[in-house]
Protein backbone atom coordinates (compact mmCIF):
# COMPACT_ATOMS: atom_id res chain seq x y z
CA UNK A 1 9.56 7.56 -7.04
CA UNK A 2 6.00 6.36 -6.64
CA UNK A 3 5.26 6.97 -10.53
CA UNK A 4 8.12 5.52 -11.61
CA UNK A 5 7.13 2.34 -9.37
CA UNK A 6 4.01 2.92 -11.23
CA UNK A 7 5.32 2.69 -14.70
CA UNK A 8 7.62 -0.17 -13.57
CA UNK A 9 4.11 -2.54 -12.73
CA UNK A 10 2.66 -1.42 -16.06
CA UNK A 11 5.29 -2.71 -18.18
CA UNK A 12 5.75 -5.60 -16.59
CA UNK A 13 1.76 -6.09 -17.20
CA UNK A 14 2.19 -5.53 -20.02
CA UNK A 15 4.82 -7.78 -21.01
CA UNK A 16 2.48 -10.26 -19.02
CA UNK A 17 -0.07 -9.45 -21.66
CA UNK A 18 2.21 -10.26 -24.54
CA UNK A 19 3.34 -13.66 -23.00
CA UNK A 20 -0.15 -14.22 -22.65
CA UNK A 21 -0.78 -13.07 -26.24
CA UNK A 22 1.93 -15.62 -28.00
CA UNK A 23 0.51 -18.31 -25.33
CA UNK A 24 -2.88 -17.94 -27.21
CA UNK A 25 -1.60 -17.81 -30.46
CA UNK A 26 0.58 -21.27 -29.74
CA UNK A 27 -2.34 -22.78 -28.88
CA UNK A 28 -3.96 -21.82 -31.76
CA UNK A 29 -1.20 -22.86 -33.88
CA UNK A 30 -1.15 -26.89 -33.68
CA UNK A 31 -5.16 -26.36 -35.89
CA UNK A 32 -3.45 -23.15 -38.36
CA UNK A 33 -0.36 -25.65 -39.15
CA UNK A 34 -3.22 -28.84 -39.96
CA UNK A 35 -5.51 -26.60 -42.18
CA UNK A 36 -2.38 -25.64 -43.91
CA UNK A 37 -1.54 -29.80 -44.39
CA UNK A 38 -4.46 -30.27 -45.63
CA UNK A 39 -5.40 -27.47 -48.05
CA UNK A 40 -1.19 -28.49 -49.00
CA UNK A 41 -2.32 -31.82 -49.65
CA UNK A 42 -5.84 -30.66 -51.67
CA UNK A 43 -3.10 -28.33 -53.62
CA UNK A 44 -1.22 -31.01 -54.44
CA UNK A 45 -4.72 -33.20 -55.71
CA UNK A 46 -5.74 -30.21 -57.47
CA UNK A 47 -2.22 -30.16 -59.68
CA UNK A 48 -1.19 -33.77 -60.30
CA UNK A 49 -2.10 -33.37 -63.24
CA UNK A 50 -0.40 -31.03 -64.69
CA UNK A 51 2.44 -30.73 -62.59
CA UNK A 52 5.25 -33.06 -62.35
CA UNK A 53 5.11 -36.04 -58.90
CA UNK A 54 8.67 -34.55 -58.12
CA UNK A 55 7.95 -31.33 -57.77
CA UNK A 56 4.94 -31.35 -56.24
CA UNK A 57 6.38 -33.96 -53.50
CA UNK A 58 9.73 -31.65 -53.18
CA UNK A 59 6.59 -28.66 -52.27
CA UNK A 60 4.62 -30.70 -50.04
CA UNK A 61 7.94 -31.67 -48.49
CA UNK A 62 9.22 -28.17 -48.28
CA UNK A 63 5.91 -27.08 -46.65
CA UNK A 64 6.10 -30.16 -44.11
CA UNK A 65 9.55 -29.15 -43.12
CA UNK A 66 8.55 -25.90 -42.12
CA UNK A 67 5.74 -27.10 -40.52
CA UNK A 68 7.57 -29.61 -37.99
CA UNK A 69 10.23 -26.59 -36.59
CA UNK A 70 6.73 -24.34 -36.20
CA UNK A 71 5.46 -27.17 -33.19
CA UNK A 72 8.88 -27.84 -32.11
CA UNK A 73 9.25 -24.13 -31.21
CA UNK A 74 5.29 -24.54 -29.78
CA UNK A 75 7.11 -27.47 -27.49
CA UNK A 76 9.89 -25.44 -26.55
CA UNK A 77 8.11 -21.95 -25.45
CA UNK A 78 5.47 -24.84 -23.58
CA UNK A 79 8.57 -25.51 -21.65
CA UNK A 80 10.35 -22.46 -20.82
CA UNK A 81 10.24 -21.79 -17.13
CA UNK A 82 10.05 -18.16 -17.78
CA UNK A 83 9.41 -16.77 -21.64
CA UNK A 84 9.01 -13.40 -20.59
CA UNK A 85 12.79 -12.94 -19.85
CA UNK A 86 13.44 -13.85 -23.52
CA UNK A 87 9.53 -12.25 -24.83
CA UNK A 88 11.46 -10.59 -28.05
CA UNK A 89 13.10 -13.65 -29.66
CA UNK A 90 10.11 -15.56 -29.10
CA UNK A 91 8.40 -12.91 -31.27
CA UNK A 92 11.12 -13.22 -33.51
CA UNK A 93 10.99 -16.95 -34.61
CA UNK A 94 7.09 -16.82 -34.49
CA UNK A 95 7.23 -14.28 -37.67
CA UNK A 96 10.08 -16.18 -39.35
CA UNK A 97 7.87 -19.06 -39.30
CA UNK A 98 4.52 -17.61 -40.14
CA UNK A 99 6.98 -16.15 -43.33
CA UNK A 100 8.48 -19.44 -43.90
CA UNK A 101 5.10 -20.68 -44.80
CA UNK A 102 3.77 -18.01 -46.28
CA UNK A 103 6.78 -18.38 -48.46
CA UNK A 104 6.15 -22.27 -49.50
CA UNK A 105 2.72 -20.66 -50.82
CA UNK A 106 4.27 -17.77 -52.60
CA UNK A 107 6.53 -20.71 -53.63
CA UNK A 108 3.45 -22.83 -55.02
CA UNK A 109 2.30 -19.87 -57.21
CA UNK A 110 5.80 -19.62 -58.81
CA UNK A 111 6.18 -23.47 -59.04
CA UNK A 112 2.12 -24.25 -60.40
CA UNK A 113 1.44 -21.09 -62.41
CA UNK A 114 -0.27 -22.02 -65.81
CA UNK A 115 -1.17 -18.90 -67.80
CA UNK A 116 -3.20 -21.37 -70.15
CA UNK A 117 -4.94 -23.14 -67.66
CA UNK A 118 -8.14 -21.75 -65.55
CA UNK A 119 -7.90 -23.83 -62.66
CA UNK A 120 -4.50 -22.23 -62.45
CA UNK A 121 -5.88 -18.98 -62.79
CA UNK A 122 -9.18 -19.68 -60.66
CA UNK A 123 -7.90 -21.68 -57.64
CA UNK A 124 -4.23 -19.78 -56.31
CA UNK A 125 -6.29 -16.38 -56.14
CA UNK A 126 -8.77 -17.82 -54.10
CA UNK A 127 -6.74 -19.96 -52.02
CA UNK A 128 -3.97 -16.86 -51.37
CA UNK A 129 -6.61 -15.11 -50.37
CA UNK A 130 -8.37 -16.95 -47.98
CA UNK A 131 -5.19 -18.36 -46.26
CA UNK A 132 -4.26 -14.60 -45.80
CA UNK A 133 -7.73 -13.88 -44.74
CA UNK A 134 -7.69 -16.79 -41.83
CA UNK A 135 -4.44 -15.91 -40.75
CA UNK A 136 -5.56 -12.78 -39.56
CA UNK A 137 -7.35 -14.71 -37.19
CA UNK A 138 -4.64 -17.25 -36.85
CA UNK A 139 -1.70 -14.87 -36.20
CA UNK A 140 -3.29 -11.78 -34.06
CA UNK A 141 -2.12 -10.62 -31.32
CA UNK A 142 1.58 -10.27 -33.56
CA UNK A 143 1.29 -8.32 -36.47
CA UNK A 144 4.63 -8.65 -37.70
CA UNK A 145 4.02 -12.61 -38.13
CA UNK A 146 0.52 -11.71 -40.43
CA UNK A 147 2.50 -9.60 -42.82
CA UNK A 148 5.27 -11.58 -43.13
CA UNK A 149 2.87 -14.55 -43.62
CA UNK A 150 0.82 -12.11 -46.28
CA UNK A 151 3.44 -10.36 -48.22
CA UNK A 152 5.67 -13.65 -48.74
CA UNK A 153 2.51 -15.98 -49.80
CA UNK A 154 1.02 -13.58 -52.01
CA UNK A 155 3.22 -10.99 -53.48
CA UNK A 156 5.66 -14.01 -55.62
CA UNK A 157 2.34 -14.86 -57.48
CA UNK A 158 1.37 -11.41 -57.98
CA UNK A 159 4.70 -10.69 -60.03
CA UNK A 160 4.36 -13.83 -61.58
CA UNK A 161 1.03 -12.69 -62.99
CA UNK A 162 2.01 -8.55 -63.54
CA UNK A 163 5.38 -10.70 -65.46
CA UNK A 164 2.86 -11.84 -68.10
CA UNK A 165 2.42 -8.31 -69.30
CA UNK A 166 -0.64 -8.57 -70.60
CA UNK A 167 -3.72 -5.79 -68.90
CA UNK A 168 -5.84 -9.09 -67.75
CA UNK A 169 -3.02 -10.14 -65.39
CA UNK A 170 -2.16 -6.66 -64.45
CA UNK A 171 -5.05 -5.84 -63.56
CA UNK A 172 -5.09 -9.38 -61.47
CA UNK A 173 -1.46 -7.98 -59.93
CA UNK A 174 -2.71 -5.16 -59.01
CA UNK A 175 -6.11 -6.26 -57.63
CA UNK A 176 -3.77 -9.01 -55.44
CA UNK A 177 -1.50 -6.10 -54.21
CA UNK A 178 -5.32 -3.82 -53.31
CA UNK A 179 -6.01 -7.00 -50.99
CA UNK A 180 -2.67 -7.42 -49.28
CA UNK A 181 -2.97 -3.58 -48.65
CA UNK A 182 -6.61 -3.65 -47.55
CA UNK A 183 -6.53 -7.06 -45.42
CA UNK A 184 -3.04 -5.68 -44.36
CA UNK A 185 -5.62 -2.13 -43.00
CA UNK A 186 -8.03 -4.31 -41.69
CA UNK A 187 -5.73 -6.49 -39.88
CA UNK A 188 -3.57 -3.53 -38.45
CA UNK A 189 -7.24 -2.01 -36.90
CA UNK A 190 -8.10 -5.63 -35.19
CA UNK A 191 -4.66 -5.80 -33.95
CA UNK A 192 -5.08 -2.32 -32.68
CA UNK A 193 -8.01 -2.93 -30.96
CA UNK A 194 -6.77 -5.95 -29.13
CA UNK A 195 -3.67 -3.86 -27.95
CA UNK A 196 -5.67 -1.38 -26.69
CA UNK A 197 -7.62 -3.88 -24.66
CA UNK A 198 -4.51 -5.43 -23.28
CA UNK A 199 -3.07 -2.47 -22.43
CA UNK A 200 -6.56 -1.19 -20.44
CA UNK A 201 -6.82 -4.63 -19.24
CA UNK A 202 -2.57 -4.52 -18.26
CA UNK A 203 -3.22 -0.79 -16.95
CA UNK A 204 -6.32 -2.13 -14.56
CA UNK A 205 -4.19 -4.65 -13.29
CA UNK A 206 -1.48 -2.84 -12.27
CA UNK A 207 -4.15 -0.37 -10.65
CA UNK A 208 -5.50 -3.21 -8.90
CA UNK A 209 -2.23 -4.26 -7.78
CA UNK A 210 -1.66 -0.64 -6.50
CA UNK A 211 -5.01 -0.12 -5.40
CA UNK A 212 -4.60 -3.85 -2.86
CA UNK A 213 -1.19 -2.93 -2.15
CA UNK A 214 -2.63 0.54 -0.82
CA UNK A 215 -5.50 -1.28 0.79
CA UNK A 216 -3.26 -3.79 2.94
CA UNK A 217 -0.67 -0.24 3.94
CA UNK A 218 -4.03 0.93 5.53
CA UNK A 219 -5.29 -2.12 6.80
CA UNK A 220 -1.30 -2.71 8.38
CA UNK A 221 -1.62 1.05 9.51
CA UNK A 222 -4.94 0.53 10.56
CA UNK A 223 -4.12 -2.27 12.59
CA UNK A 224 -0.99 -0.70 14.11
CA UNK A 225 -3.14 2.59 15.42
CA UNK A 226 -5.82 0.34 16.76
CA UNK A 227 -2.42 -1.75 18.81
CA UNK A 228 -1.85 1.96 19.67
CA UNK A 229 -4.88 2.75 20.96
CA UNK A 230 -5.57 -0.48 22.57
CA UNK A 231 -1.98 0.33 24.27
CA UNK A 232 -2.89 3.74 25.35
CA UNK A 233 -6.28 2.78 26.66
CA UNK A 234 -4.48 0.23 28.70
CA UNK A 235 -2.26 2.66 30.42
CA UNK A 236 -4.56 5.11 30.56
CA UNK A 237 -7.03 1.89 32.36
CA UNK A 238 -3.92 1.69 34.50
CA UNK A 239 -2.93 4.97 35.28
CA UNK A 240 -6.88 5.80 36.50
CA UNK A 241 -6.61 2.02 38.33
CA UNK A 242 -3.65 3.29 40.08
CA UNK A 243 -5.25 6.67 40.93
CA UNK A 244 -8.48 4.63 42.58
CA UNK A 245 -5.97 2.84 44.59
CA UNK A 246 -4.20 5.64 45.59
CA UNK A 247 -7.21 7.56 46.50
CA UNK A 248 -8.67 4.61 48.66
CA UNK A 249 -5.63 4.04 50.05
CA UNK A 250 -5.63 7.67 50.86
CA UNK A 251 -9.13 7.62 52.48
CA UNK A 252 -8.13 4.66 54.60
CA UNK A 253 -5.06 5.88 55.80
CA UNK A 254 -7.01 9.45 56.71
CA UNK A 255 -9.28 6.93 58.59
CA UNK A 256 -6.44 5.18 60.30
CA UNK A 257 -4.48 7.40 61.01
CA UNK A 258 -7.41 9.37 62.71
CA UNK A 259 -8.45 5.90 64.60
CA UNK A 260 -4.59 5.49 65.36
CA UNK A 261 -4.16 8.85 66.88
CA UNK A 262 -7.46 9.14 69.25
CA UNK A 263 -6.35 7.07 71.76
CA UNK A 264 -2.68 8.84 72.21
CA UNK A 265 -4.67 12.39 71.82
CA UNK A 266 -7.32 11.74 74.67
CA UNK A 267 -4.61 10.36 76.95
CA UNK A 268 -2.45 13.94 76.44
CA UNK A 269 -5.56 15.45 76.87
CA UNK A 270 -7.27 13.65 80.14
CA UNK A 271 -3.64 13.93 81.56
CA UNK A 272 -3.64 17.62 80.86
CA UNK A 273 -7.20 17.82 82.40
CA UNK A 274 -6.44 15.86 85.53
CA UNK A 275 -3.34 18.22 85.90
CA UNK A 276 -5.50 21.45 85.49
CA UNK A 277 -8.77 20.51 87.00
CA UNK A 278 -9.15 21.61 90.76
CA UNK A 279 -7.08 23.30 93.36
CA UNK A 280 -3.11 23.06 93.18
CA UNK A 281 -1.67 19.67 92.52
CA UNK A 282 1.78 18.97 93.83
CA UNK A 283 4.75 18.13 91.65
CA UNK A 284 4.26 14.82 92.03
CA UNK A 285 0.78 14.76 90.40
CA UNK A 286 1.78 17.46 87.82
CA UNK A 287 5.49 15.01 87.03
CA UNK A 288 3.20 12.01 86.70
CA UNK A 289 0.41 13.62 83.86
CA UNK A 290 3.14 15.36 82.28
CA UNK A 291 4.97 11.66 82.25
CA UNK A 292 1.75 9.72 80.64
CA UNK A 293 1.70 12.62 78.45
CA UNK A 294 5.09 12.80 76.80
CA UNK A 295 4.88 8.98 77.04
CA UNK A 296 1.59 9.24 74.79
CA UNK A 297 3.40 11.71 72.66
CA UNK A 298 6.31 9.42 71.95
CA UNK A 299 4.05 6.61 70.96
CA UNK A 300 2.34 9.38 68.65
CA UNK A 301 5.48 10.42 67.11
CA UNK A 302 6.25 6.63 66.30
CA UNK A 303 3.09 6.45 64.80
CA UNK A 304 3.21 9.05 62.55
CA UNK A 305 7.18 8.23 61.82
CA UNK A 306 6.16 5.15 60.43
CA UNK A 307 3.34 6.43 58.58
CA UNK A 308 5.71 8.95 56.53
CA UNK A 309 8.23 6.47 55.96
CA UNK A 310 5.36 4.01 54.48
CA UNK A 311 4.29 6.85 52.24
CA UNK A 312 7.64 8.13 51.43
CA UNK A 313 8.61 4.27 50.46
CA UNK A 314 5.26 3.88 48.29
CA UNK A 315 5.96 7.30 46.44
CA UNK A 316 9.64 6.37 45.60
CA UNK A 317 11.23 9.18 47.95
CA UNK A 318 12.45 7.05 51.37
CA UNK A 319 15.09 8.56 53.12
CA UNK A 320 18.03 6.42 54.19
CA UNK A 321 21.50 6.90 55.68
CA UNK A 322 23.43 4.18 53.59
CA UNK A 323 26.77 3.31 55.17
CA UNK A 324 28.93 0.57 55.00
CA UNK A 325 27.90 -2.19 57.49
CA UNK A 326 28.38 -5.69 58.52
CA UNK A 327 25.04 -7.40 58.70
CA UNK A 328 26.67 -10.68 60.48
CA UNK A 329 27.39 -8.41 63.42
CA UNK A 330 23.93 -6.90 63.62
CA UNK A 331 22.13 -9.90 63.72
CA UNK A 332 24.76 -11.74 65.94
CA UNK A 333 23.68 -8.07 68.07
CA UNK A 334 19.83 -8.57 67.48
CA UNK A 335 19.23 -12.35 68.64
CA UNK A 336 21.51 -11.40 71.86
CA UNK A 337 19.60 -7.92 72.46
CA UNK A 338 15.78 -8.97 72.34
CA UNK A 339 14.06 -10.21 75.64
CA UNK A 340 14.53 -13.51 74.70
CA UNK A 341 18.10 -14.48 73.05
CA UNK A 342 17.40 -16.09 69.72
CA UNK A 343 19.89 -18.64 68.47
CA UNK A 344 21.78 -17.30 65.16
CA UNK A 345 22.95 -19.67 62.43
CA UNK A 346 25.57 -18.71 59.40
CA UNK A 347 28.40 -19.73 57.75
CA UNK A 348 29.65 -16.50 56.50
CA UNK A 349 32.67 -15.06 58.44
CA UNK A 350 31.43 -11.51 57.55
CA UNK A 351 28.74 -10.08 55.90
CA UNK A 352 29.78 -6.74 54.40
CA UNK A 353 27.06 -4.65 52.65
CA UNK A 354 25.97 -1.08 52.26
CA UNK A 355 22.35 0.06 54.11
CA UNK A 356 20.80 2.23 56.76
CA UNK A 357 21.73 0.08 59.65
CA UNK A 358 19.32 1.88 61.88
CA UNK A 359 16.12 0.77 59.78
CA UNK A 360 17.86 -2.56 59.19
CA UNK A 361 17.64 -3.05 62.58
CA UNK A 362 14.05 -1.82 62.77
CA UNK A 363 13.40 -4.14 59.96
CA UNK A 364 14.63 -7.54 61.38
CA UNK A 365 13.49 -6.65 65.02
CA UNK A 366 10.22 -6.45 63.67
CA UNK A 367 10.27 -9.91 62.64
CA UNK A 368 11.78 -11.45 65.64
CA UNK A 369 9.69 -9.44 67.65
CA UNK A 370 6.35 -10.86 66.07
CA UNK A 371 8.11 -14.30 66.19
CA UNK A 372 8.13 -13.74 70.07
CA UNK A 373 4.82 -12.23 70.63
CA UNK A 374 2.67 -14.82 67.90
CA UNK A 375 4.50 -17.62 67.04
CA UNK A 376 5.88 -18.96 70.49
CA UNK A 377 9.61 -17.55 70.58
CA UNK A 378 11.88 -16.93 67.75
CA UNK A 379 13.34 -20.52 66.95
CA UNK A 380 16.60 -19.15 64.49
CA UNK A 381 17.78 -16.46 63.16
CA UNK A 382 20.04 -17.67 59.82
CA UNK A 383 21.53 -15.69 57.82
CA UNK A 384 22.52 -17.32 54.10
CA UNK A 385 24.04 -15.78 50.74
CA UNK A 386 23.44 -16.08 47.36
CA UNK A 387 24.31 -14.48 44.12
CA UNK A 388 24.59 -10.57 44.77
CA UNK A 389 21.86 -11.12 48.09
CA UNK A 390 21.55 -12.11 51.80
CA UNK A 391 18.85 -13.66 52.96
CA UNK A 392 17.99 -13.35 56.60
CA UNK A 393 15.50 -15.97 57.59
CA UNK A 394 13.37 -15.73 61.33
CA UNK A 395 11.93 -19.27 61.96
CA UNK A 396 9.64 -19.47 64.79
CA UNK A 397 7.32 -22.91 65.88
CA UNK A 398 3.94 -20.99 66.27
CA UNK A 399 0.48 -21.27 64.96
CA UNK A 400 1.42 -19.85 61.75
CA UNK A 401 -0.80 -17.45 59.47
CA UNK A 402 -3.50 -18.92 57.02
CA UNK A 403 -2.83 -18.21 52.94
CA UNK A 404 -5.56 -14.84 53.66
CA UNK A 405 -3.40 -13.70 56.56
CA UNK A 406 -0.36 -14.10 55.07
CA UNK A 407 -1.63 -11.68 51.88
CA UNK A 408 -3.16 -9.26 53.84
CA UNK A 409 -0.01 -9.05 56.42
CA UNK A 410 1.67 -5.88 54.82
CA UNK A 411 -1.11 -4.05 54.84
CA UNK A 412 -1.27 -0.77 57.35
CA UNK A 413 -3.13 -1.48 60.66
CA UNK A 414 -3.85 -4.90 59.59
CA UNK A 415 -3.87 -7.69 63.09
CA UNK A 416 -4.12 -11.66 62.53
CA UNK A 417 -6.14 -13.80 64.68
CA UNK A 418 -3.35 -13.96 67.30
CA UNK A 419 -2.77 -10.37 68.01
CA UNK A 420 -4.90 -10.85 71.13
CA UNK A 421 -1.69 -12.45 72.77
CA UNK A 422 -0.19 -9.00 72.59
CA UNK A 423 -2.90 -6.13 72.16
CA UNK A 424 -0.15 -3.36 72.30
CA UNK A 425 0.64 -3.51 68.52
CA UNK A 426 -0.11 -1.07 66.05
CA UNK A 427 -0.49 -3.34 62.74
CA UNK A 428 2.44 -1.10 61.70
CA UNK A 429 5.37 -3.31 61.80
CA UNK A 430 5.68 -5.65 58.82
CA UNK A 431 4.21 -2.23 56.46
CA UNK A 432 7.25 -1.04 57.78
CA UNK A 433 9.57 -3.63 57.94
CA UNK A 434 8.58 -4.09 53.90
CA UNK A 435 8.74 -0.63 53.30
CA UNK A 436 12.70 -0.24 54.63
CA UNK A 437 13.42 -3.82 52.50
CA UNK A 438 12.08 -2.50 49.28
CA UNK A 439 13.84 0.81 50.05
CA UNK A 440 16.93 -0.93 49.92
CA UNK A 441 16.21 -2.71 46.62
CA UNK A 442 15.03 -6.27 48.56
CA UNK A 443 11.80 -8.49 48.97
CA UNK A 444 10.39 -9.42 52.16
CA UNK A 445 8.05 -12.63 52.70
CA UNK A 446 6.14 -15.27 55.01
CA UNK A 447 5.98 -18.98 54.29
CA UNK A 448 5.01 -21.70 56.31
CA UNK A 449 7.45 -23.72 58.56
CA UNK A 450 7.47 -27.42 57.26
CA UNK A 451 5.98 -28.66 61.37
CA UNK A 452 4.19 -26.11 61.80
CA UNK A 453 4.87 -22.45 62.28
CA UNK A 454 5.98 -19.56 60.19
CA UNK A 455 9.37 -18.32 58.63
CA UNK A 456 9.92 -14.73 57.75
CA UNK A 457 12.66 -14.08 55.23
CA UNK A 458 14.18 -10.78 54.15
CA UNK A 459 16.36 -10.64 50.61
CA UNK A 460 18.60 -7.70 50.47
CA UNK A 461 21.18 -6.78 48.00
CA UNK A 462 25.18 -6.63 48.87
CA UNK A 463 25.10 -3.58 47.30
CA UNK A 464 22.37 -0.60 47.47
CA UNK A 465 20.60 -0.16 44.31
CA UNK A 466 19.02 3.49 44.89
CA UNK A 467 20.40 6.89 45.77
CA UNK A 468 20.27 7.39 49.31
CA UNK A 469 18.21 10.38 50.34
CA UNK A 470 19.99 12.48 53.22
């Protein structure tokens, strides 16, 4: 397929080449047609004498009227929107035209032949041959149009001489005949040699052609692999990105965790040495120790609860029980179970929706819990709908959180400046709380209260986007 392609582009070069080839010899042409005038009109000088007015003006007229068709077909390939379509009749009426002339000079020969006179004799032998020497020049690039142009101007005189009979003439015949075959040679190897050029010069084209085409496939595929590369260096960039983070995030939760569980760990353990140290204890001692202990064990067991379900949430693998729930009902059970009753607001009559109602729960209690303990009391508790989503949205009328706070928020063990009004917390809860939202496909966020104070909304889909874990 490729080198047929191949051969395609080098024909069509080279009929480029002979377009280009009958452009040149048009141009040419409008000078060739006036030398012919005017060596016409020197013929005609040269033989008023002993020809006749009438038929030299019916030659000069004849040689006129094949003169005027010759431009008008110059005009008419000047105007074609695209002559190579029709490259072979152009060719064609160029050599019937260079013949038709030629012919008006064979014509001349016939018409002004004198056997008695010498200028006769003298002048048509040196004119034929010199207009069939110049139109070598005048008419290469199309060999066809020099011999018609050759063998029609000169061959009529050269019978009318080898007619006479006599050896002088014959010998002129035949020395006539000698130049239209050697001129004829001569021609042929010039036109040759220009075809050969156009072809090499039609053949490098086309291998240019081939050779940019090929250039701009690599510089296309080159372009592509470096898109590739720059892709994969990207995601590779990423992927080791997201492997720092997880690392770090590793080491700090190590370090939390370890901060996190000292405190719960030395209580178990001074409780277990207060219960062992000295002589026997009565139950009441050993009940109390063992109390603080199992106490500080529960808190412990939250802890690390919490922890795991942040990890399992990042990693993709949280474990929910989804049932079918109505989250009007649990919130309308929330802001009547916390230690301070928080006013609920909604419009819905139900609010039907598939979840883990347990960590639900956790979720939103975490929220009005916070409310209570930072912000001054849980204001509302409203509870909207739109398009596929609820949105549950905890208003309270506290200080608020600054734009830094409010980033850093999710993050584990992380405490604002007002967790001094309750030092019990773990920074645990809204890592948590986000972790069970985005579990069940929904966004959690913190905005300021227009008046002050904060409002923490949860979005959660109507229906549970994720394959619940058991």
């Amino acid at each position: 397929m490729s080198a047929k392609n191949n051969d395609t582009k080098t024909s069509a070069c080279l009929s480029r080449a002979d377009v280009a080839l009958l452009e040149n010899l048009f141009d040419r042409l409008p000078g060739t047609l006036a030398f012919n005038l005017i060596i016409a009109l020197f013929t005609v000088m040269v033989f008023s004498k002993q020809v006749s007015s009438s038929v030299l003006s019916l030659w000069l007229a004849i040689m006129i009227g094949t003169i005027i068709p010759r431009l008008y077909l110059r005009h008419r390939f000047r105007q074609s929107d695209d002559p190579m379509e029709a490259i072979t009749s152009w060719r064609r009426l160029v050599v019937l035209g260079a013949a038709a002339t030629g012919a008006v000079w064979g014509l001349g020969g016939l018409l002004f032949y004198d056997p008695t006179s010498t200028v006769s004799q003298v002048y048509w032998p040196f004119v034929l041959a010199g207009m069939s020497a110049g139109s070598i020049v005048a008419q290469i690039g199309c060999m066809p149009a020099f011999v018609g142009f050759v063998a029609t101007a000169i061959s009529p005189y050269a019978l009318r001489l080898a007619a006479e009979g006599d050896l002088m003439n014959l010998l002129m015949a035949c020395a006539l005949v000698l130049y239209i075959f050697g001129i004829s040679l001569l021609a042929r190897s010039v036109n040759a040699y220009l075809m050969a050029s156009i072809r090499l010069s039609a053949e490098n084209e086309s291998l240019a052609e081939r050779l940019s085409e090929r250039t701009q496939d690599l510089a296309k595929q080159n372009v592509k692999l470096e898109q590739m590369v720059a892709v994969r260096t990207e995601q590779l960039e990423h992927a080791l990105e997201e492997v720092k983070k997880s690392e770090a995030s590793r080491r700090r939760m190590l370090a939390d965790v370890s901060h996190e569980l000292r405190t719960p760990l030395t209580i178990i353990q001074g409780e277990a040495d207060v219960a062992l140290r000295g002589a026997e204890k009565t139950s009441a001692v050993y009940e109390e120790a063992l109390a603080k202990a199992k106490e500080a064990a529960a808190q412990t067991s939250l802890l690390v609860n919490d922890l795991l379900f942040i990890a399992s949430s990042e990693s993709g693998h949280a474990r929910l029980r989804i049932d079918d729930m109505d989250l009007k009902g649990l919130l309308t059970e929330i802001s009547g179970s916390v230690a301070h009753p928080v006013p609920f607001s909604t419009d819905l009559d139900e609010a039907p929706m598939a979840g883990d109602v347990s960590r639900v729960r956790q979720a939103v209690l975490v929220l009005v819990q916070n409310a209570q303990h930072y912000g001054a009391g849980a204001n509302l508790i409203r509870l909207e709908h739109g398009p596929g989503v609820y949105r549950i949205a905890i208003e309270d009328a506290g200080p608020g959180m600054s734009d830094a706070e409010k980033k850093d928020a999710f993050q584990r063990f992380f405490r604002g400046t007002a967790a001094d009004r309750y030092p019990g917390g773990t920074g645990l809860g809204l890592p948590v709380a986000r972790a069970i939202v985005e579990a069940h496909g929904g966004t959690i966020s913190l905005e300021d209260r227009p008046g002050g104070g904060l409002i923490s909304t949860i979005t959660l889909p109507k229906q549970h986007q994720i394959e619940a874990a058991s």
